[in-house]
C-alpha atoms as a PDB file:
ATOM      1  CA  UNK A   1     -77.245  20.301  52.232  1.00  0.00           C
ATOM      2  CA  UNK A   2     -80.093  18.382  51.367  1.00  0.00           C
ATOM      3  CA  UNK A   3     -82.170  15.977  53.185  1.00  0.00           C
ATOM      4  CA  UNK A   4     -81.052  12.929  51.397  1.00  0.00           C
ATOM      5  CA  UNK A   5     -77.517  14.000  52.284  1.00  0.00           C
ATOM      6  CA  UNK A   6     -78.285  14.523  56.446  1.00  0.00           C
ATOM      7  CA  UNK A   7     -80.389  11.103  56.115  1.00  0.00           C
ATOM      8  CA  UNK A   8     -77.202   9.461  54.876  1.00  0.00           C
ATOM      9  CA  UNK A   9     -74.740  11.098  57.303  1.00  0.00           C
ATOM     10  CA  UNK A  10     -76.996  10.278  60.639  1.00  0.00           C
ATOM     11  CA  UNK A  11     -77.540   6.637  58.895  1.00  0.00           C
ATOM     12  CA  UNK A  12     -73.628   6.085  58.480  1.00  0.00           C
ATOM     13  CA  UNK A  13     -73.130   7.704  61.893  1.00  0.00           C
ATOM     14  CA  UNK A  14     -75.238   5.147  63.192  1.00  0.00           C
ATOM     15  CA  UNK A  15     -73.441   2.678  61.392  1.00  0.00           C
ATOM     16  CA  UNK A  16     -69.845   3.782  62.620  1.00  0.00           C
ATOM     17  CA  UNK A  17     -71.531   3.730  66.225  1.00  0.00           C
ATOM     18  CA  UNK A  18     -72.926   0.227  65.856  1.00  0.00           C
ATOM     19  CA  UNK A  19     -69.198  -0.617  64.425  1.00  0.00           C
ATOM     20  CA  UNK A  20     -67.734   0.719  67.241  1.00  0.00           C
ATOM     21  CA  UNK A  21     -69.735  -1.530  69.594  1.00  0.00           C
ATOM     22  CA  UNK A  22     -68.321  -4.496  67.594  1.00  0.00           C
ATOM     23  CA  UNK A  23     -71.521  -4.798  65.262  1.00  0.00           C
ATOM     24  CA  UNK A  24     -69.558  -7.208  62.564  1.00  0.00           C
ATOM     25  CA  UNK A  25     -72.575  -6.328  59.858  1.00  0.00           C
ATOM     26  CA  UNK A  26     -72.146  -2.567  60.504  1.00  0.00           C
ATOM     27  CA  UNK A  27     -68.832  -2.427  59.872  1.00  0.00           C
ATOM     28  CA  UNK A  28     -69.583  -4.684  56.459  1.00  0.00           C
ATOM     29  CA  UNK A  29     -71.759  -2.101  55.634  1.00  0.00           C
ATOM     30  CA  UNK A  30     -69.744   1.035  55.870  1.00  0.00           C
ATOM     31  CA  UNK A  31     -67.174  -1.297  54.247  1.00  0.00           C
ATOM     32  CA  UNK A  32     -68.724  -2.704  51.459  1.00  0.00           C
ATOM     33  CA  UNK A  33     -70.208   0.981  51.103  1.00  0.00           C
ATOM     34  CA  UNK A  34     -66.927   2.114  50.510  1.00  0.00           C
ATOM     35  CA  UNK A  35     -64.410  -0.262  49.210  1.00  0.00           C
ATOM     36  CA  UNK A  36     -65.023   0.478  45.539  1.00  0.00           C
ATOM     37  CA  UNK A  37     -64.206   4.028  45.630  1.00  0.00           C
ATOM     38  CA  UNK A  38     -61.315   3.569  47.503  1.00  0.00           C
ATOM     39  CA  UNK A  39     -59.836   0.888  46.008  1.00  0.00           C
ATOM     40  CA  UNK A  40     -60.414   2.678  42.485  1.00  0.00           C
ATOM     41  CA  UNK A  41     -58.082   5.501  44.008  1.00  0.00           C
ATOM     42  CA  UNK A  42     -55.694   3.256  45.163  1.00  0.00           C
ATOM     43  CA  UNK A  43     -55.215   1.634  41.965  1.00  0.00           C
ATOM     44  CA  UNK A  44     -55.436   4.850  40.067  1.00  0.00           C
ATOM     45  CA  UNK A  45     -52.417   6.245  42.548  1.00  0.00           C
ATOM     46  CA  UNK A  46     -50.157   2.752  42.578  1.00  0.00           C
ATOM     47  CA  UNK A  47     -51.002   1.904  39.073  1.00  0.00           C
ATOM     48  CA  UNK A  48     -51.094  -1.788  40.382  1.00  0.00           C
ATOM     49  CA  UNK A  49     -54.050  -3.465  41.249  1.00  0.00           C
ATOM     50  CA  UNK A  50     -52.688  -6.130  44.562  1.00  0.00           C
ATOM     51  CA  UNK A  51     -50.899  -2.682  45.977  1.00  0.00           C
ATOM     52  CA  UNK A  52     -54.281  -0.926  45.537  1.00  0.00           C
ATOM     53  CA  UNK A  53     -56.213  -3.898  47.474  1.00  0.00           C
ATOM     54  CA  UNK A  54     -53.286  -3.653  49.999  1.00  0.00           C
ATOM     55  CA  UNK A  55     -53.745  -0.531  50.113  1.00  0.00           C
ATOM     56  CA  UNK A  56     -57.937  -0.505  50.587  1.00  0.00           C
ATOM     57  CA  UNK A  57     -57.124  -3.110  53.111  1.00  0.00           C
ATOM     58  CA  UNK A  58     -54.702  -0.652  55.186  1.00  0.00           C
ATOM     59  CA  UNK A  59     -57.355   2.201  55.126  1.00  0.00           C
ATOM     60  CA  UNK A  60     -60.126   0.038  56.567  1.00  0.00           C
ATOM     61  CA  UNK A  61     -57.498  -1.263  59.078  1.00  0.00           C
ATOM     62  CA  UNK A  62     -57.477   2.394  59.988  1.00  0.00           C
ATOM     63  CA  UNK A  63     -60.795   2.938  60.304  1.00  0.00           C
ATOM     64  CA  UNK A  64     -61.199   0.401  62.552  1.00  0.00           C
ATOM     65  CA  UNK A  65     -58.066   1.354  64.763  1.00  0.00           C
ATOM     66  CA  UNK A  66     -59.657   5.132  64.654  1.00  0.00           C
ATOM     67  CA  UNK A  67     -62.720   4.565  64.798  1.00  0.00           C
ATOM     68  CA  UNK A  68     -63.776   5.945  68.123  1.00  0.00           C
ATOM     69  CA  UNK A  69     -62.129   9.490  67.279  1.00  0.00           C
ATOM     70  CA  UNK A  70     -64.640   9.568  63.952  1.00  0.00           C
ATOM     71  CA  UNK A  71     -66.651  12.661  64.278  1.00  0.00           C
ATOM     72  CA  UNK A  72     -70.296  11.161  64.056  1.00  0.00           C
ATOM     73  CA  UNK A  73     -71.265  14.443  61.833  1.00  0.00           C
ATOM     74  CA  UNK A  74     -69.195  14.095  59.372  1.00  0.00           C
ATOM     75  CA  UNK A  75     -69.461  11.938  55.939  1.00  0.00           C
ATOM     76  CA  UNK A  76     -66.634   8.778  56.287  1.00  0.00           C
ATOM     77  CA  UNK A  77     -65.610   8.960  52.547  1.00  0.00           C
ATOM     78  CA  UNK A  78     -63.827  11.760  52.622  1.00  0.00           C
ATOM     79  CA  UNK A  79     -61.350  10.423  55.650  1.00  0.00           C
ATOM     80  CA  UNK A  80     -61.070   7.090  54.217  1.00  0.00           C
ATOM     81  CA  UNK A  81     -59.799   8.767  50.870  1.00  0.00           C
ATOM     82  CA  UNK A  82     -57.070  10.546  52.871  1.00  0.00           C
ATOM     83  CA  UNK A  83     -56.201   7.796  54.572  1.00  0.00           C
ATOM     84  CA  UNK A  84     -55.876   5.592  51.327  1.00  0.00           C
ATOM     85  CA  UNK A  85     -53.895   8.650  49.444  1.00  0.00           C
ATOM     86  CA  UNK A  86     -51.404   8.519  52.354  1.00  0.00           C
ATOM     87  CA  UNK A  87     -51.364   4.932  52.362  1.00  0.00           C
ATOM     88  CA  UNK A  88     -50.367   5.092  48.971  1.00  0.00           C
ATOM     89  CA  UNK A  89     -47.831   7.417  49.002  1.00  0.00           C
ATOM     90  CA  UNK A  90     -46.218   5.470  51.978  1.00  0.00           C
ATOM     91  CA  UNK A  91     -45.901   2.887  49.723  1.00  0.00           C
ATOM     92  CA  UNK A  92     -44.913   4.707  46.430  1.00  0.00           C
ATOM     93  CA  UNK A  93     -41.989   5.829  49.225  1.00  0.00           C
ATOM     94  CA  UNK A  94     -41.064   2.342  50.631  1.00  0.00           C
ATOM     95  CA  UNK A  95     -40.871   0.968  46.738  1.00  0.00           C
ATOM     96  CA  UNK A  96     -38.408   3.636  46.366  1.00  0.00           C
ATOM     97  CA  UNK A  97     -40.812   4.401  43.196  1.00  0.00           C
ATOM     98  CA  UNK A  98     -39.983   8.132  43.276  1.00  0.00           C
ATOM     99  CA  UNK A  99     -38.187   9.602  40.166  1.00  0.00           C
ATOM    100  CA  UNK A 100     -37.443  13.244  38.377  1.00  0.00           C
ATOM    101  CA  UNK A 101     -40.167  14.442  36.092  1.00  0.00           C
ATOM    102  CA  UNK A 102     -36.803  13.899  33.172  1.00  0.00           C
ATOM    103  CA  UNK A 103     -37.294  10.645  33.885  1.00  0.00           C
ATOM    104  CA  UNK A 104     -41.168  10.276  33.015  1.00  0.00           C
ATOM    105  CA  UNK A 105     -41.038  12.188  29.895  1.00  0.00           C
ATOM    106  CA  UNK A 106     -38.555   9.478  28.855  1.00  0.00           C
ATOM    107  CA  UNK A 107     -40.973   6.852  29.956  1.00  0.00           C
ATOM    108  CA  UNK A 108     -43.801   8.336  28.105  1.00  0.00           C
ATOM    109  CA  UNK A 109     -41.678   8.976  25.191  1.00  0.00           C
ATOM    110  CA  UNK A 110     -40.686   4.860  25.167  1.00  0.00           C
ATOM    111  CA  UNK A 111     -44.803   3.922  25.443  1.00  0.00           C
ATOM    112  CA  UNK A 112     -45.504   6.099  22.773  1.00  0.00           C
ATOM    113  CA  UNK A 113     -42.418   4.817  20.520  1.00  0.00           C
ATOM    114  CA  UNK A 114     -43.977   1.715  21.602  1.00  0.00           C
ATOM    115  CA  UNK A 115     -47.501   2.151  20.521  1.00  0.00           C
ATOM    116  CA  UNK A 116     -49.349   2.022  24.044  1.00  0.00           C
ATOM    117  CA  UNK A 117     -53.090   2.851  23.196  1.00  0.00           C
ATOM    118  CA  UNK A 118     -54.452   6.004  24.659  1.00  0.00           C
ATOM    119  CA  UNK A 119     -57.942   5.680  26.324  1.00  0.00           C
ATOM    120  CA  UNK A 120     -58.006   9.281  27.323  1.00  0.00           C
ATOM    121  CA  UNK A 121     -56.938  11.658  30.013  1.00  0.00           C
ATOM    122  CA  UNK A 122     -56.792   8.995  32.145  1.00  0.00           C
ATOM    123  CA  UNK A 123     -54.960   6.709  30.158  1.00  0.00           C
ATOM    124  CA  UNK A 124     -52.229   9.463  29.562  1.00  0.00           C
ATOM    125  CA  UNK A 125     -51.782  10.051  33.100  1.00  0.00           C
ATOM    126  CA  UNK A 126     -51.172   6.340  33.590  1.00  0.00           C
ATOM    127  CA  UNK A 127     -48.496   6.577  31.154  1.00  0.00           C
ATOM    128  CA  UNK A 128     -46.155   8.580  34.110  1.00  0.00           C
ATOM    129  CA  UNK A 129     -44.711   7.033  36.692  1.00  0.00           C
ATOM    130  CA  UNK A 130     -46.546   6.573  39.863  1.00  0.00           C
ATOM    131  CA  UNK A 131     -45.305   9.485  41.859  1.00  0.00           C
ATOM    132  CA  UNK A 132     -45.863  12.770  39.143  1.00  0.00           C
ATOM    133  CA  UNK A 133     -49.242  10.548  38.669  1.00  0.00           C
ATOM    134  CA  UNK A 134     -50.235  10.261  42.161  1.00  0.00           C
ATOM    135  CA  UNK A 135     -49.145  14.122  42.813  1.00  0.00           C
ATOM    136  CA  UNK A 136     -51.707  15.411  39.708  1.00  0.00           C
ATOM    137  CA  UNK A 137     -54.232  13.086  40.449  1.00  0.00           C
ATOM    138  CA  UNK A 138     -54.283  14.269  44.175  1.00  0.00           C
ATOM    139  CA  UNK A 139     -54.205  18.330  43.192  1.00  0.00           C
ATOM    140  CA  UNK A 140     -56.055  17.852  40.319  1.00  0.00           C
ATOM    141  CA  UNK A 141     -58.776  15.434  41.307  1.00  0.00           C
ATOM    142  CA  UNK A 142     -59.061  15.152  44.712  1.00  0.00           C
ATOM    143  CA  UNK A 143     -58.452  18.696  45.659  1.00  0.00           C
ATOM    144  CA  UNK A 144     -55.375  18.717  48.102  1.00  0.00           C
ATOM    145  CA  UNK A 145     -53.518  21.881  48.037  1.00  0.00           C
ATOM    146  CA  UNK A 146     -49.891  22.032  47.171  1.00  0.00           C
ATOM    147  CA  UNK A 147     -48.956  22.691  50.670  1.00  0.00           C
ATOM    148  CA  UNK A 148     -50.188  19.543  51.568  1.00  0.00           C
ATOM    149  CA  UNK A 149     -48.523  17.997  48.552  1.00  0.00           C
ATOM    150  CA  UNK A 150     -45.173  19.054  49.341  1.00  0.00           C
ATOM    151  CA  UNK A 151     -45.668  18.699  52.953  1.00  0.00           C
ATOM    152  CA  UNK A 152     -46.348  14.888  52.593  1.00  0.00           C
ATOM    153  CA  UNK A 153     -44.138  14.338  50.077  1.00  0.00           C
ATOM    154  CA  UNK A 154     -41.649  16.154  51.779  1.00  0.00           C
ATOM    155  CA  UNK A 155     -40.816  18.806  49.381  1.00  0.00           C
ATOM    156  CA  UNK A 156     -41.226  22.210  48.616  1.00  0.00           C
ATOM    157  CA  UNK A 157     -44.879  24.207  47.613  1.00  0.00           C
ATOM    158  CA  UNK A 158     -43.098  24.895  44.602  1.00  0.00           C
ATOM    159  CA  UNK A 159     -41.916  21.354  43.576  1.00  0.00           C
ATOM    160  CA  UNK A 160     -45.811  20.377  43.963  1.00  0.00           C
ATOM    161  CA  UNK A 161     -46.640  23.322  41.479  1.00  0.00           C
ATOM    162  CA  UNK A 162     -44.336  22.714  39.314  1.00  0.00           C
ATOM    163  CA  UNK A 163     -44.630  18.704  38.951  1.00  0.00           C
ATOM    164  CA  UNK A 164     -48.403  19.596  38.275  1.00  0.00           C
ATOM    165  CA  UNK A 165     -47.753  22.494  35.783  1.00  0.00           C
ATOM    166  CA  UNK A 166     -44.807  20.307  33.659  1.00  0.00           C
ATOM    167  CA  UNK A 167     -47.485  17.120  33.520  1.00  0.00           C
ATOM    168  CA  UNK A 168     -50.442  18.782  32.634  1.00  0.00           C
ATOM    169  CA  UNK A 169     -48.564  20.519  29.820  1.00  0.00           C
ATOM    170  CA  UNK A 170     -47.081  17.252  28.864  1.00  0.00           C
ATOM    171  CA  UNK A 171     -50.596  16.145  28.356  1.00  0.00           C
ATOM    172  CA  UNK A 172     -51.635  18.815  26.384  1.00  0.00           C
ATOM    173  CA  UNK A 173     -48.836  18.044  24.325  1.00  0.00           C
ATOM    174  CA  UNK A 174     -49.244  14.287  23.571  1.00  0.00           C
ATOM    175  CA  UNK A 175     -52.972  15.210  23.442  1.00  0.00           C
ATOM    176  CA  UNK A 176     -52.386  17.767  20.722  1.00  0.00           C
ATOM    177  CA  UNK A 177     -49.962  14.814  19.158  1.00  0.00           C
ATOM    178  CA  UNK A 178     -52.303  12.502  19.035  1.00  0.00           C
ATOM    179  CA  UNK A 179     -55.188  15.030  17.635  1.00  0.00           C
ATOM    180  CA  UNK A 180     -52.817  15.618  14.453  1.00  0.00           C
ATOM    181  CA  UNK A 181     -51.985  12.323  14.091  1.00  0.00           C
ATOM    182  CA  UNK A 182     -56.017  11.119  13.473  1.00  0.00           C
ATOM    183  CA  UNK A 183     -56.374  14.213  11.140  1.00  0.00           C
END
């Protein structure tokens, strides 16, 4: 760990201390420090930009109702992007916006039929629905294991695995499709 990094940690330590105390422009500060990145996984999770400000709005909600458990040594980021992931999911659950894997190949196969642009990975994992999208992103991206993945989505290790493993190959298939189609 570097210097810069420690400087940052005690200096957002401080902040979540002064926050705690009720210091309105601290908590601004750790807040407007943080917002964009978490609202950017929100929406890249929902898929819908007022669920992922709903969503950015729950997690610092949390912070503020945990706040005086925070572990002063530790960056913030990294519990604020848990909390927004599982804020997500809660919601992907509540919207009843699970389906079968099936299912998003046939979605994918009716935006492609339909001419949806690709811009990219990114814009290819869009093109699933919201839970097989917030499930790769997760593993994929942010590094959860698929233990946690199945535990929080309340399935098995192996449903996690396999979700990932039948999406990424999807990918590489429409990526592949899309390769031969600009030769």
């Amino acid at each position: 760990m570097d210097d810069t990094t420690r400087v940052d940690i005690a200096e957002e330590a401080r902040l979540v201390r002064r926050a705690r105390w009720g210091s309105r422009e601290a908590f601004e500060t750790l807040y407007s420090r943080h917002a964009g990145a978490i609202h950017a996984l929100a929406l890249r999770l929902t898929g819908n930009p007022a669920t992922a400000e709903d969503v950015t709005q729950e997690t610092f909600l949390q912070l503020l109702r945990f706040m005086d458990a925070m572990a002063p040594d530790r960056p913030l980021r990294p519990w604020l992007k848990r909390v927004a992931a599982n804020a997500a999911i809660d919601r992907l659950r509540r919207e009843r916006r699970m389906v079968e894997f099936d299912d998003a190949i046939a979605a994918d196969s009716a935006a492609e039929e339909a001419g949806q642009p690709d811009d990219g990975s990114l814009g290819l994992l869009q093109r699933f629905p919201p839970e097989v999208r917030t499930v790769v992103w997760l593993r994929v991206v942010e590094g959860w294991t698929h233990r946690e993945l199945a535990g929080r989505f309340g399935h098995s290790e192996s449903w996690s695995k396999s979700l990932v493993s039948r999406a990424l190959a999807r990918m590489r298939e429409m990526i592949e499709v899309e390769d031969d189609g600009r030769a």
